[in-house]
Protein backbone atom coordinates (compact mmCIF):
# COMPACT_ATOMS: atom_id res chain seq x y z
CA UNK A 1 -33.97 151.65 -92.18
CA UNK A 2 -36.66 152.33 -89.38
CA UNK A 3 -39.64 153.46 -90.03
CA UNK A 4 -40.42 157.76 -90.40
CA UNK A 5 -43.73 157.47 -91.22
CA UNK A 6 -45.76 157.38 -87.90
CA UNK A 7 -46.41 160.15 -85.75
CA UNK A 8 -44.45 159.63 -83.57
CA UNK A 9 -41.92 160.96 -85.91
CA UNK A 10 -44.15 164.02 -86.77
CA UNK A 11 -42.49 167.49 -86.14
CA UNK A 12 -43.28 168.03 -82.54
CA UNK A 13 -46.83 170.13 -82.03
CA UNK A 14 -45.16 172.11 -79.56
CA UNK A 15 -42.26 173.53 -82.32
CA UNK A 16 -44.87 175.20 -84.19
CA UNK A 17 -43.09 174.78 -87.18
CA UNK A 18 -46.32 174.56 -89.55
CA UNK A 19 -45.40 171.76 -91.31
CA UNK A 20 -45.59 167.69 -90.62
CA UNK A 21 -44.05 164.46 -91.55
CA UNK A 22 -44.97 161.39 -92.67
CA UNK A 23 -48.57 160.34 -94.46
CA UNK A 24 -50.90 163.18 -95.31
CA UNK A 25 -53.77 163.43 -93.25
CA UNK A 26 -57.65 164.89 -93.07
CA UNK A 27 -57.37 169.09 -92.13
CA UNK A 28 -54.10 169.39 -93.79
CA UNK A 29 -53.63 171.65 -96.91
CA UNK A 30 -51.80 169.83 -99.91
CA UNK A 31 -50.38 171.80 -103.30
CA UNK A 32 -51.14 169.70 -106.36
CA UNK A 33 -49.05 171.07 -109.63
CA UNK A 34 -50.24 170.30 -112.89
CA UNK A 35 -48.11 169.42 -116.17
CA UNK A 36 -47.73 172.93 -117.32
CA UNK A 37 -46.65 174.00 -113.53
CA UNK A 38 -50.14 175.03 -112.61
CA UNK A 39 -50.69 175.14 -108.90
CA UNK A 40 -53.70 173.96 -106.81
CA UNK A 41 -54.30 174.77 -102.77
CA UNK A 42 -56.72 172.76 -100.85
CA UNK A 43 -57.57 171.22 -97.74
CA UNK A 44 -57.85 167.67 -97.62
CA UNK A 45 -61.35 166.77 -96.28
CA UNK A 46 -62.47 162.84 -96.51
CA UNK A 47 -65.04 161.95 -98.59
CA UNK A 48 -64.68 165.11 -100.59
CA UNK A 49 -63.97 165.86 -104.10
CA UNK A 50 -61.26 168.32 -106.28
CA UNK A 51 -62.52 169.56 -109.24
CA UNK A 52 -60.49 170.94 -112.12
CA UNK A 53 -60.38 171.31 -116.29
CA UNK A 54 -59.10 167.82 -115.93
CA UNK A 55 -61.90 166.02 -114.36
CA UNK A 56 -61.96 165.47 -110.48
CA UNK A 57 -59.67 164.02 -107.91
CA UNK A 58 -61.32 162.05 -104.39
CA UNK A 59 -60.01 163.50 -101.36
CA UNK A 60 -59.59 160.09 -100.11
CA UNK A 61 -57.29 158.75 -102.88
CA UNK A 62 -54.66 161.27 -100.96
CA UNK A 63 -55.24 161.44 -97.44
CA UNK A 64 -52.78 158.32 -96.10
CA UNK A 65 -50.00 158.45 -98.65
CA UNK A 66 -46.80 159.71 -98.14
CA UNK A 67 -46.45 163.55 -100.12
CA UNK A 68 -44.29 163.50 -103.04
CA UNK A 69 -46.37 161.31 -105.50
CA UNK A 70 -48.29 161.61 -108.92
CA UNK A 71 -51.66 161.07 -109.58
CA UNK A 72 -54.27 161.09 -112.36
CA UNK A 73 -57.31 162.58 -112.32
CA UNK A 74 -60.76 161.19 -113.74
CA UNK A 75 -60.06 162.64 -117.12
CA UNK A 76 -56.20 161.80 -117.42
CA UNK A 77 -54.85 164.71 -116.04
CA UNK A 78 -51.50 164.66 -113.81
CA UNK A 79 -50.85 166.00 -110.66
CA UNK A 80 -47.62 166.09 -108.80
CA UNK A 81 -49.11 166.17 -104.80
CA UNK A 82 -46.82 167.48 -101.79
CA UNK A 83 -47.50 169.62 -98.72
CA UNK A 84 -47.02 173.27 -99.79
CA UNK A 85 -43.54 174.69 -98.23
CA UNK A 86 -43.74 178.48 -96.30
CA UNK A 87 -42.62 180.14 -99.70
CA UNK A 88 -45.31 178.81 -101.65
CA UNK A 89 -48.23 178.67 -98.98
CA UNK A 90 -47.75 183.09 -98.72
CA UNK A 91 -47.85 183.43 -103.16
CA UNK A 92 -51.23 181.84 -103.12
CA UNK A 93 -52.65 182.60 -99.89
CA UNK A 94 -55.65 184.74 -99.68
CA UNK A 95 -54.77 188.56 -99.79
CA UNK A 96 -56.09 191.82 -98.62
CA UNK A 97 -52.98 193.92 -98.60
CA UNK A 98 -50.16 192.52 -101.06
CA UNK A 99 -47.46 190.18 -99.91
CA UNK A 100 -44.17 190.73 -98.45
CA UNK A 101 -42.10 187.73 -101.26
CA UNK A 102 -40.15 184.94 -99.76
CA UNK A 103 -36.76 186.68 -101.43
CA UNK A 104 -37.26 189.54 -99.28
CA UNK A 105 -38.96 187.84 -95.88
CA UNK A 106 -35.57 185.56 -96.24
CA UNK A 107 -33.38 188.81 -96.42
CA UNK A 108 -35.24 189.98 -93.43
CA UNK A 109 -35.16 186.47 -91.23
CA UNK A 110 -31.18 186.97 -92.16
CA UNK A 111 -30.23 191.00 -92.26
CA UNK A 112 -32.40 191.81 -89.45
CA UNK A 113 -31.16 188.78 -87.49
CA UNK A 114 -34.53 187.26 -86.06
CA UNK A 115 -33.82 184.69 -83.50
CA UNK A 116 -35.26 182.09 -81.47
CA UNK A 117 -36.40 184.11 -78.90
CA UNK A 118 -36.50 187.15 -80.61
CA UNK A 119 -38.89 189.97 -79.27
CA UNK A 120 -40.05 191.48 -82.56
CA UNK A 121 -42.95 193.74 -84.16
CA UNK A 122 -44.05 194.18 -87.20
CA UNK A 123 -46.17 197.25 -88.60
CA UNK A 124 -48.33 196.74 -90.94
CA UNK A 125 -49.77 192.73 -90.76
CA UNK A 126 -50.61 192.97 -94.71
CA UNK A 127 -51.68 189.33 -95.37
CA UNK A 128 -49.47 187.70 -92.60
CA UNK A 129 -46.55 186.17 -95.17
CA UNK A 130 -43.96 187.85 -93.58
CA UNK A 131 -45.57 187.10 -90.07
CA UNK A 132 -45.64 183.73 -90.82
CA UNK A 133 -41.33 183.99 -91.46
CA UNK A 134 -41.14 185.89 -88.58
CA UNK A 135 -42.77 183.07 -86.29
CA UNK A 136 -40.96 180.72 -87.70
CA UNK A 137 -37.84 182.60 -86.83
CA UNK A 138 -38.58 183.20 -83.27
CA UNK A 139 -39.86 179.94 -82.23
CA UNK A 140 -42.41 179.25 -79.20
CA UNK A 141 -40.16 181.38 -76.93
CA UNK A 142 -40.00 184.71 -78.56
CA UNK A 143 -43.16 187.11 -79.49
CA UNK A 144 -44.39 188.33 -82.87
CA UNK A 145 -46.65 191.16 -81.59
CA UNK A 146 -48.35 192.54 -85.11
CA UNK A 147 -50.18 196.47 -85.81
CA UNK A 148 -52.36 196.40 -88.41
CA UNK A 149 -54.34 199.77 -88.75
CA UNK A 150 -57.25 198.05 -91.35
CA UNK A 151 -59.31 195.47 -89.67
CA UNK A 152 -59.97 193.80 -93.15
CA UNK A 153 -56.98 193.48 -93.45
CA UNK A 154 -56.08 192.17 -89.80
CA UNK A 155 -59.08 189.59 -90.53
CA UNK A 156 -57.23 188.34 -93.57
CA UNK A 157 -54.27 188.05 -91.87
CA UNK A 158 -55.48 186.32 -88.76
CA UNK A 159 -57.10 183.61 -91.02
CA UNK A 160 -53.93 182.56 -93.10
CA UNK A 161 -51.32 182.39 -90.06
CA UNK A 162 -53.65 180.31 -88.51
CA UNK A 163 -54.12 178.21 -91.39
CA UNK A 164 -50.24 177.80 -91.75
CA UNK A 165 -49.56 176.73 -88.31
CA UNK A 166 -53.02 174.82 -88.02
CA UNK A 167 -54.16 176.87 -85.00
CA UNK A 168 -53.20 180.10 -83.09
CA UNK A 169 -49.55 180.23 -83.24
CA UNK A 170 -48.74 181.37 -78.69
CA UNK A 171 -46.08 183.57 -79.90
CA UNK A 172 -48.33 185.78 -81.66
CA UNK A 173 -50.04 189.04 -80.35
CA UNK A 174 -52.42 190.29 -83.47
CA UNK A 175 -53.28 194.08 -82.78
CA UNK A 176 -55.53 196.90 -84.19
CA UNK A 177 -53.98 200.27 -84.44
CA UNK A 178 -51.62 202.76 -85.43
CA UNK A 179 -48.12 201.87 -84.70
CA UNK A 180 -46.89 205.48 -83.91
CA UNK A 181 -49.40 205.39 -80.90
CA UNK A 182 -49.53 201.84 -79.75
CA UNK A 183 -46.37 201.02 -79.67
CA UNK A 184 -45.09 203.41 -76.78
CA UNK A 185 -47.75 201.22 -74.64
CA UNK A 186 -46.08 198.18 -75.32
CA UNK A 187 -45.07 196.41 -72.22
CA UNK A 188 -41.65 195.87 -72.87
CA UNK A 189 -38.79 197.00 -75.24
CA UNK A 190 -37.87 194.87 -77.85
CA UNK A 191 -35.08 193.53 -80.28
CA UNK A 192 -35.88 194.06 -83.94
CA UNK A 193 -38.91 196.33 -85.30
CA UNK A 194 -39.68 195.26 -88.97
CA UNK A 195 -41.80 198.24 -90.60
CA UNK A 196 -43.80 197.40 -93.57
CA UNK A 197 -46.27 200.78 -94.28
CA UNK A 198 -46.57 203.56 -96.20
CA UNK A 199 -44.91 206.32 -94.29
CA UNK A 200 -42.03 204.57 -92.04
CA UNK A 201 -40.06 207.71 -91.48
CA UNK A 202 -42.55 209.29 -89.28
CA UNK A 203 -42.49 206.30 -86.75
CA UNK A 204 -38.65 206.54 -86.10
CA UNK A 205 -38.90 208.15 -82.99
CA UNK A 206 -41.29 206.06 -80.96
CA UNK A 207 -39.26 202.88 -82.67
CA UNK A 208 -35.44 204.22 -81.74
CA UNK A 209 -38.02 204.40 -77.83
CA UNK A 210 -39.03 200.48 -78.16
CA UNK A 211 -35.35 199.46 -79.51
CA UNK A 212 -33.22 197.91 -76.88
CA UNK A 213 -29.67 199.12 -77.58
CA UNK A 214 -28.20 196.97 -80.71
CA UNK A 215 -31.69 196.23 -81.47
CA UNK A 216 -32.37 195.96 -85.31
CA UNK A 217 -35.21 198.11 -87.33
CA UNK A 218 -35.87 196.85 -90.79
CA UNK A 219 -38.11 198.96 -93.51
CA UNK A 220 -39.78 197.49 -96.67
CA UNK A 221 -40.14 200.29 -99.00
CA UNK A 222 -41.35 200.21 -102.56
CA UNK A 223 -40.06 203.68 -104.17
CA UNK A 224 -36.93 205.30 -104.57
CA UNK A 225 -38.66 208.51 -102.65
CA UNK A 226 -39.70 206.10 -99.73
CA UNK A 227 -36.02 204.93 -99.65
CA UNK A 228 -34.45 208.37 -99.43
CA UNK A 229 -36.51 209.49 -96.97
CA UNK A 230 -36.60 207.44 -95.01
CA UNK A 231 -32.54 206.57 -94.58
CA UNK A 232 -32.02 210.44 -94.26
CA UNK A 233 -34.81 210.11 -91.69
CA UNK A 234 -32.79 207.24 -89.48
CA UNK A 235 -29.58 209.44 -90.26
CA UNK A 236 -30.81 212.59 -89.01
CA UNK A 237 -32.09 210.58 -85.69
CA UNK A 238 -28.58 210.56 -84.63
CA UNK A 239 -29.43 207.17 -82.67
CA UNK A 240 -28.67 204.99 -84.82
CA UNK A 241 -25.85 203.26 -87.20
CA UNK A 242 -25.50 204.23 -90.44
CA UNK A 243 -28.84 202.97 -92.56
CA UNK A 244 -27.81 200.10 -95.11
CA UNK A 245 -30.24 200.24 -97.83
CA UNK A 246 -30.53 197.21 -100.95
CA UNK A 247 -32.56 195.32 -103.07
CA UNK A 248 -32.02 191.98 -104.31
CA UNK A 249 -33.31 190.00 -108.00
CA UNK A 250 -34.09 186.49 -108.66
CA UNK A 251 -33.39 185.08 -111.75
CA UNK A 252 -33.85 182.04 -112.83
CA UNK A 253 -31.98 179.98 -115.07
CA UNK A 254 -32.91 177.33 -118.08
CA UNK A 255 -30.44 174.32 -117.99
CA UNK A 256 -31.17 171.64 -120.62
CA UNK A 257 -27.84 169.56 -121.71
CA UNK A 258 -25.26 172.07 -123.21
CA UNK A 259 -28.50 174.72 -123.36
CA UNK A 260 -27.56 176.45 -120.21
CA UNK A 261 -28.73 180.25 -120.42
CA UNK A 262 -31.05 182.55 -118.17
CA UNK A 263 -34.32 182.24 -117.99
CA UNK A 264 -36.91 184.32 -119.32
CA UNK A 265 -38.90 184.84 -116.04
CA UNK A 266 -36.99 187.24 -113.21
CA UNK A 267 -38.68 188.82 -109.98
CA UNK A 268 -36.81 191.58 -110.13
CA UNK A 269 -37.18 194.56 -108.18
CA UNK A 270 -40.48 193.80 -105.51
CA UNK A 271 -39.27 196.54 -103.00
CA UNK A 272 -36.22 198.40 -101.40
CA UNK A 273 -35.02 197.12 -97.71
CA UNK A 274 -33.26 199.09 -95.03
CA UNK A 275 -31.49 198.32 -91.81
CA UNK A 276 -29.90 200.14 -88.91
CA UNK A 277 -29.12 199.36 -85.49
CA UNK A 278 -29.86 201.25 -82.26
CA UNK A 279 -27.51 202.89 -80.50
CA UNK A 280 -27.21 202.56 -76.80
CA UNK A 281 -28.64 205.95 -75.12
CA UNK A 282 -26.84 209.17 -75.25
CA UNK A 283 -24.21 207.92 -77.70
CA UNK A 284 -24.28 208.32 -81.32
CA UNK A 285 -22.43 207.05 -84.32
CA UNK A 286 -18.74 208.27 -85.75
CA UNK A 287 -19.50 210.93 -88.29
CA UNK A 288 -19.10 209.74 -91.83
CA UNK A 289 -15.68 211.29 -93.20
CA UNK A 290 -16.42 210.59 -96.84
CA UNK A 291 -18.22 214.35 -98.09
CA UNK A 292 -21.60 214.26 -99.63
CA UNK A 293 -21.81 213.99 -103.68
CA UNK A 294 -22.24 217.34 -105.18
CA UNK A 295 -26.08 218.68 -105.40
CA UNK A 296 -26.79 215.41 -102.74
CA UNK A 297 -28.11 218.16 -100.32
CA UNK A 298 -28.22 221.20 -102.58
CA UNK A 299 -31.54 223.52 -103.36
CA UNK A 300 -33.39 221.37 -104.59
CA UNK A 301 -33.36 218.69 -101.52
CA UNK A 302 -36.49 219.18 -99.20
CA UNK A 303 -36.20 216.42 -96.82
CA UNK A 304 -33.84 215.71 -93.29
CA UNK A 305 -30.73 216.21 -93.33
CA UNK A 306 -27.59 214.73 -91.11
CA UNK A 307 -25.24 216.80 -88.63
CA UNK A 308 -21.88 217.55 -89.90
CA UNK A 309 -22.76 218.91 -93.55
CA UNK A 310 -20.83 221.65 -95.17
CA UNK A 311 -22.07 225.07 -94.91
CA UNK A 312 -22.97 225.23 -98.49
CA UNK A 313 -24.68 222.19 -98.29
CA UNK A 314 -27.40 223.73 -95.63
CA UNK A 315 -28.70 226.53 -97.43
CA UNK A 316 -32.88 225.69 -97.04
CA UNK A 317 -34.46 224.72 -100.72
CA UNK A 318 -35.59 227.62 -103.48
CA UNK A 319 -39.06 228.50 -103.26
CA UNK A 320 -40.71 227.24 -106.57
């Protein structure tokens, strides 16, 4: 078997894939997981030291091995040592807004359809985990161009993309503001908008404006109110298909011999996701022939509402 371990058989630089092969080297980050599954981040710097409860580790006694080995620290304590993957880099990252999870950044990558190539933006940056899926996804010949309103929070973000990928990523455009006004200034239209803020539903407009026609907007949304508002929102746009709204759970699973039964631990609900697809200009989608659910748009309903509703269901809401 020939040899993998040189670098000339290191993922090429110009992939900017944010990972490498063969023996772990000096400025690359390592995870190091202790017996009871405790997790450790650093970067490995020669001639330095990693200090935990079980004694300390040299810096040097890892850099030029091959990831995927054990070793025991000054006071008997075992790690397991491998390069951190995507999905475990963004849960222990440095945070100033909270994360978007790998379960839903992979249900974006795959329901919004981000492709090599891909011209996509993202409102808000948060910590840059999803950004960091979203580059991935596109490759060096798409963009990621990023609105962050919070600078703090643009700074945090900044720091741990470029961490990932070990420098700043090309594809990449990083930008302060507010996405309702920026983004009509954007130089060209793109293919998929992913929205990630608190009020998505008021930047419809100047996002069905940036959408190339079959282009893909995705919303992360944490509350049931978010979710209805904004899928009525997208429906009462009239430019788009019909919204798809869903969630999805992990759950793991404990599997000793003939013990086989779910686990104890589930991510469950982390937020509501939402996709739709843009409509090419002037048309608009068939009108849904299945009626509302009774009370669906009655009195008490305050927010948009879609063409085509029975008369009874369009009386305006009762003054409280």
């Amino acid at each position: 078997m020939p040899d993998q371990s040189s670098a000339s058989h290191d993922v090429p630089s110009e992939a900017w894939a944010g990972v490498h092969r063969g023996p772990l080297r000096e400025g690359e980050w390592v995870r190091l997981t202790d017996q009871k599954g405790r997790r450790h981040n650093f970067e490995l710097v020669a001639g330095k030291r990693f200090f935990s409860n079980k004694g300390h580790l040299e810096h040097d006694e890892l850099i030029g091995r091959e990831e995927g080995f054990t070793v025991t620290s000054s006071a008997g304590g075992e790690y397991l040592v491998f390069r951190p993957l995507l999905s475990e880099f963004v849960v222990s990252m440095p945070r100033g807004a909270a994360v978007i999870y790998p379960k839903d950044a992979a249900q974006i990558v795959a329901m919004a359809d981000i492709f090599p190539g891909a011209r996509v933006v993202e409102a808000g940056a948060g910590s840059g985990a999803l950004t960091c899926s979203l580059l991935r996804a596109v490759g060096p010949h798409g963009t990621v161009t990023s609105y962050e309103r919070r600078p703090e929070f643009a700074e945090v973000a900044q720091r741990n993309v470029t961490q990932f990928f070990g420098g700043d990523h090309p594809s990449w455009d990083l930008r302060l503001g507010d996405l309702t006004e920026e983004l009509p200034q954007l130089e060209h239209r793109v293919d998929r908008v992913i929205l990630d803020m608190l009020a998505p539903w008021e930047c419809v407009d100047v996002v069905a404006d940036a959408l190339l026609p079959g282009g893909i907007v995705c919303v992360y949304v944490a509350t049931t109110t978010q979710l209805s508002r904004v899928v009525e929102t997208l429906r009462a746009h009239g430019g788009f298909t019909e919204p798809q709204p869903w969630e999805s759970l992990v759950r793991d699973w404990h599997v000793e011999g003939l013990a086989v039964r779910p686990g104890h631990k589930m991510i469950g609900h982390t937020a509501f996701l939402v996709t739709a697809r843009r409509m090419a200009p002037g048309e608009r989608p068939p009108m849904k022939k299945r009626r509302p659910a009774p009370g669906a748009y009655g009195p008490d309903y305050s927010g948009p509402r879609p063409e085509g509703l029975p008369p009874q269901m369009l009386e305006e809401p009762l003054d409280s």
